[in-house]
Protein backbone atom coordinates (compact mmCIF):
# COMPACT_ATOMS: atom_id res chain seq x y z
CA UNK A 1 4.07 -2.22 -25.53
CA UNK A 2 0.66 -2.18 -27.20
CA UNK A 3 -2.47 -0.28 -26.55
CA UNK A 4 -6.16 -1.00 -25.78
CA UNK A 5 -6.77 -0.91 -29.27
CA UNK A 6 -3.48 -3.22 -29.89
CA UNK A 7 -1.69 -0.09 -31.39
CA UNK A 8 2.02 -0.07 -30.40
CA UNK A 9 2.19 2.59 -28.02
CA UNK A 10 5.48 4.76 -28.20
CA UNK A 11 4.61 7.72 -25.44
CA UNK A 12 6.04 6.21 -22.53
CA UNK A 13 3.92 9.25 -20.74
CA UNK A 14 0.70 6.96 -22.05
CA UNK A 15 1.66 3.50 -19.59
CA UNK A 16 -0.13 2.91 -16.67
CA UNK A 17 0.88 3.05 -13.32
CA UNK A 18 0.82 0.06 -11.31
CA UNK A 19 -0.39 -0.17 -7.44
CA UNK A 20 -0.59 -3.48 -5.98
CA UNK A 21 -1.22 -4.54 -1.85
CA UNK A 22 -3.01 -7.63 -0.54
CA UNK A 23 -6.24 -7.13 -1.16
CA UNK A 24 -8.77 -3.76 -0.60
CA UNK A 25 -6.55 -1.71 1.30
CA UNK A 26 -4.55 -0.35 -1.76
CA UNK A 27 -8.01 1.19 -3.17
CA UNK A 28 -6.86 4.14 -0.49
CA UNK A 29 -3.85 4.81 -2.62
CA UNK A 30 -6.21 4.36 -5.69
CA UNK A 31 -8.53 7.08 -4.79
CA UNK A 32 -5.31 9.16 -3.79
CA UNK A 33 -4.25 8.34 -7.45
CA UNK A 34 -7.61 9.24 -8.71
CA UNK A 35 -7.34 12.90 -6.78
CA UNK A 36 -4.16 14.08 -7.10
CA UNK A 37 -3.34 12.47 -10.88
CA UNK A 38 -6.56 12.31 -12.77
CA UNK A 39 -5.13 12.37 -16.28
CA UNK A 40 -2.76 9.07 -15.33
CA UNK A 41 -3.95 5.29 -15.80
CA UNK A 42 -3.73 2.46 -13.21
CA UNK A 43 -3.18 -1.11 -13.40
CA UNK A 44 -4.01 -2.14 -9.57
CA UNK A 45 -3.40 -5.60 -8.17
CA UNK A 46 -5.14 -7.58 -4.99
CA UNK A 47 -2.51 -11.06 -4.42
CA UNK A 48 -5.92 -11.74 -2.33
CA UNK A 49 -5.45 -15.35 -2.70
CA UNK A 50 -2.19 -14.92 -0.67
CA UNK A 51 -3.67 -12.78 1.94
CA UNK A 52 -2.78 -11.35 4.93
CA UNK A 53 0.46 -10.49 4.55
CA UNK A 54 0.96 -8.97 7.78
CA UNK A 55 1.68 -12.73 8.83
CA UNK A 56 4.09 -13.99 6.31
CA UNK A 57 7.69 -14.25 6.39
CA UNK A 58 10.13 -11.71 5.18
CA UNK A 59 11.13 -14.55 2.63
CA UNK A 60 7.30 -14.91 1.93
CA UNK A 61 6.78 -11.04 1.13
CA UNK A 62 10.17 -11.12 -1.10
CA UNK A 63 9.20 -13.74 -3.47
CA UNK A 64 5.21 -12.78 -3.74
CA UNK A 65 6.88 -9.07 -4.60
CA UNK A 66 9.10 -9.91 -7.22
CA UNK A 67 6.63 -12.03 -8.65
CA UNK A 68 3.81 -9.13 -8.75
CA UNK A 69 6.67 -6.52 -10.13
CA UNK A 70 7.88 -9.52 -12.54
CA UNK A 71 3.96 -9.65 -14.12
CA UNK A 72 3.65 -5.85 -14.26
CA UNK A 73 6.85 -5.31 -16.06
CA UNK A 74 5.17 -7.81 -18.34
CA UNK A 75 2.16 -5.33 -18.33
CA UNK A 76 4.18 -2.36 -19.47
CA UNK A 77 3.75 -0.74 -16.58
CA UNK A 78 5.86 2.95 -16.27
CA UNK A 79 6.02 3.08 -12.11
CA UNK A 80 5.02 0.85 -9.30
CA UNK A 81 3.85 1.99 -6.43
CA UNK A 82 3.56 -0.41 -3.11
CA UNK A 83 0.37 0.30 -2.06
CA UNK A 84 1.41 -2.32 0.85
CA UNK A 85 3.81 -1.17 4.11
CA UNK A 86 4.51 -4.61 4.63
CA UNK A 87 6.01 -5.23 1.20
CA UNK A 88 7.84 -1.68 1.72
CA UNK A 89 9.17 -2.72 4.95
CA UNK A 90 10.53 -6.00 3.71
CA UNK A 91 11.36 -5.44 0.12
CA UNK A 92 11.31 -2.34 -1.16
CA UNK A 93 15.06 -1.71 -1.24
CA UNK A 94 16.08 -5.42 -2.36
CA UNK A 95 13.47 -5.10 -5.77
CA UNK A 96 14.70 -1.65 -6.69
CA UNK A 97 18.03 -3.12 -7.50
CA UNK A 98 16.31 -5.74 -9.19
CA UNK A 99 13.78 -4.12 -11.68
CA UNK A 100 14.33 -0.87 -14.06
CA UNK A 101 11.07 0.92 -12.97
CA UNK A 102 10.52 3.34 -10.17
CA UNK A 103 9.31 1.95 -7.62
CA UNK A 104 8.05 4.09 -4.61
CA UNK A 105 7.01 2.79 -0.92
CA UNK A 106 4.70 4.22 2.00
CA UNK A 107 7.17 4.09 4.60
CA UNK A 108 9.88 7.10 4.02
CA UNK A 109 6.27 10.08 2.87
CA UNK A 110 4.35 8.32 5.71
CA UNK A 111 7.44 9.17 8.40
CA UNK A 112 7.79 12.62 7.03
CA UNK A 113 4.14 13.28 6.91
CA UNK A 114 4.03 12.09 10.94
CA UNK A 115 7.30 14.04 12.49
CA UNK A 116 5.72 16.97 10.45
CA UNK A 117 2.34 16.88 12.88
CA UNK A 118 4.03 15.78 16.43
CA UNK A 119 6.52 14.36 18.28
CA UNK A 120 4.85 11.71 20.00
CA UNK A 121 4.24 9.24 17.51
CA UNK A 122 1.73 5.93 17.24
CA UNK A 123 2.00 3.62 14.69
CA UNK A 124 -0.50 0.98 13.80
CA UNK A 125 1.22 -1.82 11.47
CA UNK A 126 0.85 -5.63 10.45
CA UNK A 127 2.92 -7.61 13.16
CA UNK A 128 5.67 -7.64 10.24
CA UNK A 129 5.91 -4.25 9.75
CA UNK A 130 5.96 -3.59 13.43
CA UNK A 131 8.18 -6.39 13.65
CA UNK A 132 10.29 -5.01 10.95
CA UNK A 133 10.53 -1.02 12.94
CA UNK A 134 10.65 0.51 9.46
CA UNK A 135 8.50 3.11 10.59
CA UNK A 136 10.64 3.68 13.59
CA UNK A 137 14.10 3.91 12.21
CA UNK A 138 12.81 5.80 9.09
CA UNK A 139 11.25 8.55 11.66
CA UNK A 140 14.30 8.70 14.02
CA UNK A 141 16.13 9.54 10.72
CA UNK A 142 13.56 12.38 10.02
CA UNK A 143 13.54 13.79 13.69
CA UNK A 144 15.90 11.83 16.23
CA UNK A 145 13.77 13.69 18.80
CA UNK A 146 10.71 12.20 18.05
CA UNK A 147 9.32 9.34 20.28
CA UNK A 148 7.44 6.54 18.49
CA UNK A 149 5.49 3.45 19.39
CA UNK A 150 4.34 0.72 17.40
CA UNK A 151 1.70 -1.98 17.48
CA UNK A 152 0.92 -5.17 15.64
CA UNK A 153 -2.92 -5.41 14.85
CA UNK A 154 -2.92 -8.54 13.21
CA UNK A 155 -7.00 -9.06 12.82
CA UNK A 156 -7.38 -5.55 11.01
CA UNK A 157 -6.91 -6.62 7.61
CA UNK A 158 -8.66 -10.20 8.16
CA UNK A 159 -11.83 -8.14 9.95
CA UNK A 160 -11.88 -5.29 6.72
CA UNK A 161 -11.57 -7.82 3.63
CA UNK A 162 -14.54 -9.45 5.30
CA UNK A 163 -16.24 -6.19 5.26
CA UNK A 164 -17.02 -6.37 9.52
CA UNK A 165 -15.38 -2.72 9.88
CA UNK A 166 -19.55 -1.86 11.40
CA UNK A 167 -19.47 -4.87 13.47
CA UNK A 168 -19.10 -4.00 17.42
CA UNK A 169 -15.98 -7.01 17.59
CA UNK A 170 -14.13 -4.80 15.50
CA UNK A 171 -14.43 -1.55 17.79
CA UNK A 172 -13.26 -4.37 20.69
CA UNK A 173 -10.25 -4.98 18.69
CA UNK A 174 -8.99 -1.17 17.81
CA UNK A 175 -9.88 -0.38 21.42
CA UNK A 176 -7.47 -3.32 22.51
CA UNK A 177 -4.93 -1.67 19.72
CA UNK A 178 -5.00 1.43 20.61
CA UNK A 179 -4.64 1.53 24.45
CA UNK A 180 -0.89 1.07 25.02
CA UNK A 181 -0.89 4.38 22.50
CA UNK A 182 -3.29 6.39 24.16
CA UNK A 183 -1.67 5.48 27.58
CA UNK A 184 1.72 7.28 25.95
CA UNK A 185 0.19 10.24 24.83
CA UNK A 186 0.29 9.58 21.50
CA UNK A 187 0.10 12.99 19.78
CA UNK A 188 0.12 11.29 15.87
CA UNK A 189 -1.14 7.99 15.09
CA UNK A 190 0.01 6.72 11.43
CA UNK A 191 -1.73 4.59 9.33
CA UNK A 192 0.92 1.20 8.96
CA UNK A 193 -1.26 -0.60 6.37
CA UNK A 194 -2.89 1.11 3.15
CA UNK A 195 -6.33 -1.20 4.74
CA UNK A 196 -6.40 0.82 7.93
CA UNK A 197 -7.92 4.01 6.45
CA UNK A 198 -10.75 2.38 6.05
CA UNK A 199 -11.13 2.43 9.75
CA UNK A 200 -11.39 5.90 10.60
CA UNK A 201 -14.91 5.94 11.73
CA UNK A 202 -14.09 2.93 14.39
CA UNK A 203 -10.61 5.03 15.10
CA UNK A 204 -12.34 8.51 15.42
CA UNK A 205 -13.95 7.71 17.88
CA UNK A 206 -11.67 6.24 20.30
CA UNK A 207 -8.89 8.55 19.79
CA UNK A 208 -8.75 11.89 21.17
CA UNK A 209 -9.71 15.01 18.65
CA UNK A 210 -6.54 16.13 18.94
CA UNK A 211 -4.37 12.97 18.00
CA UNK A 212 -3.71 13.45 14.46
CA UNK A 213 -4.31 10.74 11.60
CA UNK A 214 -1.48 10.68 9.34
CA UNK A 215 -2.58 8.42 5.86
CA UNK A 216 0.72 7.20 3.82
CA UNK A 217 -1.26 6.68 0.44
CA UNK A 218 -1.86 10.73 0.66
CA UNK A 219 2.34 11.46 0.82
CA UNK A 220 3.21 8.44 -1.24
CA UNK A 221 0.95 9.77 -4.21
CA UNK A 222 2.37 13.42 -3.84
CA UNK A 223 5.75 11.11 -4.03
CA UNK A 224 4.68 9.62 -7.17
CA UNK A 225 3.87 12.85 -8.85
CA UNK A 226 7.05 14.62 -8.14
CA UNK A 227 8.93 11.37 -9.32
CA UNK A 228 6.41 11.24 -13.13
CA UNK A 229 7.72 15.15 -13.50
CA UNK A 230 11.45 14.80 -12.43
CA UNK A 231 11.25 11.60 -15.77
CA UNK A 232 8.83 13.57 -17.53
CA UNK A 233 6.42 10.75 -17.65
CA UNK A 234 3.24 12.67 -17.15
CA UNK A 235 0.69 10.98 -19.48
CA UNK A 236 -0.77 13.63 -21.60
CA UNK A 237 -3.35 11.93 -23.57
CA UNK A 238 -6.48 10.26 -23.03
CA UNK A 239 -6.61 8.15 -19.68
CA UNK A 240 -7.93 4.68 -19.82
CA UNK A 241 -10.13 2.90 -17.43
CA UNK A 242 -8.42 1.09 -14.38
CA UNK A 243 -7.75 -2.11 -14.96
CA UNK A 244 -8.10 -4.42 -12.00
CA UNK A 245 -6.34 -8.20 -11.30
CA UNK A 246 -6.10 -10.56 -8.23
CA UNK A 247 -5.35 -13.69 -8.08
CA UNK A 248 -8.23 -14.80 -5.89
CA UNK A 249 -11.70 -14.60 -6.15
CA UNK A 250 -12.62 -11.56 -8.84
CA UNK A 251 -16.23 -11.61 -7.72
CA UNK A 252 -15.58 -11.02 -3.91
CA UNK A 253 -13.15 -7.98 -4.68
CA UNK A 254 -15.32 -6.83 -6.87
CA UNK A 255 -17.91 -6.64 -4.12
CA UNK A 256 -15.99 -5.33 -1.37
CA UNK A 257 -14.29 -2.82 -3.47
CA UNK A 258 -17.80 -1.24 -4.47
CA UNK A 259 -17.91 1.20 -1.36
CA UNK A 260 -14.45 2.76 -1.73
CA UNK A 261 -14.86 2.90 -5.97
CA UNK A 262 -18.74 4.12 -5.98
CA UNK A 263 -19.38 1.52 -8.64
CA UNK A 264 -18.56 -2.27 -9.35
CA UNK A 265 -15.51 -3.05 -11.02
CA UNK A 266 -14.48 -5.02 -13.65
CA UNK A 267 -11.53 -7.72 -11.86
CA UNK A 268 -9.48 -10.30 -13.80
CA UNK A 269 -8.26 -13.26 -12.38
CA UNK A 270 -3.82 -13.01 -12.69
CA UNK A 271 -2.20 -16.01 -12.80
CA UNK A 272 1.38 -15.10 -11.48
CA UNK A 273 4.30 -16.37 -13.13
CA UNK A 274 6.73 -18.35 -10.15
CA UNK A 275 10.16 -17.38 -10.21
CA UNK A 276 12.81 -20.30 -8.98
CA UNK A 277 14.82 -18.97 -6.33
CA UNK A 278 17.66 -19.91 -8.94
CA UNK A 279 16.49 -16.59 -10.69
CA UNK A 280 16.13 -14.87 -7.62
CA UNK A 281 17.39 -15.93 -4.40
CA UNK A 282 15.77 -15.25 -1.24
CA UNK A 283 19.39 -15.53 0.77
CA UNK A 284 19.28 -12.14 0.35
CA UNK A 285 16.27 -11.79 3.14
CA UNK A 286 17.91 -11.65 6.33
């Protein structure tokens, strides 16, 4: 690996980690990232061209995921983190066989996080992550007592990467969402997509006070930490800027990304290598 400054870099400690999700909704892990590890760097990825990928096929999510983790082993990265619960759902177990970097998912720290709060449990997801009941079975395997319910909210990321979270459609939508939860008594409502935090002024106020909001990206980054200590790959010198790629439009995340960052990015177009399923077949997708 080589440095900013094209130095060969020998501190594996010094790497960046990488974050990648669909589009905006991974800047929630980012500013996690930015809180809890300020001395690390970040290499974060939007596949916005390829968005939503609450939609897609399990076969879909598989290929875009080892194509993502194929460029950032390219990019040196030290430790991947899915800042997407649909590509944790669907992939996460098949890639870590696949690639020699830790990679860490939102599902497992999100359940813990939730049966930690309550016992009656809501979980807003992409309709493949509901679809997939990732969140369910990993929570039954926490607390077998607790009760969960899950709901697709397919037009939540569509109505946030257009930047309409103020619009009065999308409080229409999250009321429609939420109702079958409410109507259980949901005591815990968890975050299913890293985009959905970005809803919690729409959310606050249609959920009781007491209904605790339980956000992944904070669990997934304490996660993350643990993991850098356990392989002692802390980076200990200076931190470089976050780099940003997507392999859409650079301009348009770079303008929708300017209220959760405070300032306007710098974004890179990625061209993403294509695997042939010869390399790696998607048979193994069920």
């Amino acid at each position: 690996m080589t440095s900013n400054n094209g130095q060969p870099t020998t501190d594996k400690g010094q790497q960046r980690i990488g974050i990648f999700d669909s589009g905006i909704g991974g800047l929630t892990v980012l500013r996690e990232l930015y809180r809890q590890l300020p001395n690390e760097s970040i290499l974060y990825f939007g596949d916005t061209a390829r968005l939503p990928y609450g939609t897609r096929t399990p076969a879909e999510i598989l290929q875009f995921v080892r194509e993502i983790l194929y460029w950032m082993e390219q990019q040196g990265v030290k430790m991947v983190i899915m800042a997407c619960n649909t590509s944790s759902a669907l992939a996460l177990e098949i890639v870590r066989s696949e690639f020699n970097l830790p990679i860490l998912g939102l599902i497992l720290p999100g359940a813990r996080a939730a049966v930690e709060q309550g016992q009656r449990i809501g979980v807003i997801a992409t309709p493949a992550t509901a679809a997939s009941n990732a969140y369910r079975r990993a929570i039954l395997e926490v607390e077998p007592t607790a009760q969960v319910w899950q709901v697709g909210c397919p037009e939540f990321v569509p109505l946030i990467e257009q930047n309409r979270i103020s619009d009065p459609y999308t409080s229409e939508v999250a009321r429609e969402y939420l109702q079958p939860l409410l109507q259980q008594g949901i005591d815990t409502l968890v975050y299913g997509c890293t985009h959905y935090p970005h809803l919690a002024p729409v959310l606050r106020n249609i959920l009781p006070r007491s209904v605790k909001l339980i956000d992944p990206a904070v669990h997934v980054v304490a996660a993350a930490a643990q993991e850098l200590e356990l392989l002692r790959l802390q980076n200990t010198h200076t931190t470089l800027p976050t780099r940003f790629g997507v392999s859409g439009s650079p301009e348009q995340f770079a303008q929708l990304s300017v209220p959760w960052l405070g300032c306007t990015p710098v974004v890179e177009k990625v061209y993403l290598p294509t695997l042939s399923h010869s390399l790696m077949p998607l048979e193994t997708v069920e």
